[in-house]
Protein backbone atom coordinates (compact mmCIF):
# COMPACT_ATOMS: atom_id res chain seq x y z
CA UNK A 1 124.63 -11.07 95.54
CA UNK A 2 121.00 -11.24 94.65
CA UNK A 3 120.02 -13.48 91.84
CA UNK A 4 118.28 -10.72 90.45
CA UNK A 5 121.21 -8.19 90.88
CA UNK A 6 123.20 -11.30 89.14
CA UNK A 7 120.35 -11.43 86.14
CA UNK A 8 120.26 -8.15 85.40
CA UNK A 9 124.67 -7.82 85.50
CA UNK A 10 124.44 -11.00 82.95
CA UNK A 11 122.50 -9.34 80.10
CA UNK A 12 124.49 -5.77 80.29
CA UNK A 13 127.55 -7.45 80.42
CA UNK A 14 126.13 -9.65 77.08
CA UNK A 15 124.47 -6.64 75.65
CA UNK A 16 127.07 -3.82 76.25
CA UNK A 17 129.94 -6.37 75.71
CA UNK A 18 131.52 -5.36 78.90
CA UNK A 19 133.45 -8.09 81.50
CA UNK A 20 130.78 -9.34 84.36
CA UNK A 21 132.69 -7.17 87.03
CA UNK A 22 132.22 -4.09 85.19
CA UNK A 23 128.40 -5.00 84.60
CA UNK A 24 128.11 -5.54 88.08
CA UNK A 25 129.29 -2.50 88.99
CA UNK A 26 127.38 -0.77 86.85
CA UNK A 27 124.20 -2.24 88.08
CA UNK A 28 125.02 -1.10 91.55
CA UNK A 29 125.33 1.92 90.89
CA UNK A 30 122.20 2.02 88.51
CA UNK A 31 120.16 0.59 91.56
CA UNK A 32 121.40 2.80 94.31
CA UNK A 33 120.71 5.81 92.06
CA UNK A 34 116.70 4.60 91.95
CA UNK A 35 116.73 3.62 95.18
CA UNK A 36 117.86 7.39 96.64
CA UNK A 37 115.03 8.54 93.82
CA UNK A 38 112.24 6.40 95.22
CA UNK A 39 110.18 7.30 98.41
CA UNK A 40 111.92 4.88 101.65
CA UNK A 41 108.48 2.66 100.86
CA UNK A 42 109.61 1.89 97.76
CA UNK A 43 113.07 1.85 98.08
CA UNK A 44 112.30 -0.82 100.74
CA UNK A 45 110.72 -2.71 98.43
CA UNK A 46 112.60 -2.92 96.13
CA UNK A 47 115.94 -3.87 98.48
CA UNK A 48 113.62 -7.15 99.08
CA UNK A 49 113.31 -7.66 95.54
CA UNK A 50 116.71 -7.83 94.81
CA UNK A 51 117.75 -9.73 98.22
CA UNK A 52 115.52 -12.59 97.21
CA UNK A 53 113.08 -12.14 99.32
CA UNK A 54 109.87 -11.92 97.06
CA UNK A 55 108.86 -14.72 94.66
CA UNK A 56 109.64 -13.91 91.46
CA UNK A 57 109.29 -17.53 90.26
CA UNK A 58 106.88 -16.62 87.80
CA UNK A 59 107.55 -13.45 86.57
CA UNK A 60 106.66 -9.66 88.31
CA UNK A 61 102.89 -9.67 86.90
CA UNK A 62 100.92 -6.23 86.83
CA UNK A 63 99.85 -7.10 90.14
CA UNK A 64 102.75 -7.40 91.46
CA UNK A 65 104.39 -4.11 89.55
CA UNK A 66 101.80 -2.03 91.04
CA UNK A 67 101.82 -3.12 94.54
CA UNK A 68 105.36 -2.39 94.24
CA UNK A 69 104.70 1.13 92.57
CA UNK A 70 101.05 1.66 94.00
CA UNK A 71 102.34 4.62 96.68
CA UNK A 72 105.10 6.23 94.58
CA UNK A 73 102.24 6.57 91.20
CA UNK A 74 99.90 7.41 93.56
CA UNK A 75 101.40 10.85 94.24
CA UNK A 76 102.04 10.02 98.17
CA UNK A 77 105.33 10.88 100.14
């Protein structure tokens, strides 16, 4: 499991009050919803977010948000 995947489990199981397995789960299905939503480009990109494969080590900065959004905002399929 991603760390991010892992992160983002962690604060809806803390903020919904739900067990960690249920968060997860939730969260998977959350993510694969977006992901059928977002153009392949995208989708792509964001499956190497979330396998650890882009440095997130300080943060997802504008930069980074709209290099990762730049084709889907820009209107092109």
């Amino acid at each position: 499991m991603s760390n991010v995947k892992s992160e983002i489990a962690e604060l809806v199981s803390k903020k919904v009050g739900i067990p960690s397995d249920k968060a997860l789960q939730s969260v998977d299905v959350v993510l694969n919803f977006v992901k059928e939503k977002l153009p392949p480009t995208i989708a792509a990109q964001l499956d190497a977010v979330l396998a650890g494969n882009v440095d997130l080590s300080d943060g997802i900065g504008l930069d980074d948000a709209a290099g990762l959004l730049g084709g889907f905002l820009s209107g092109k399929k």
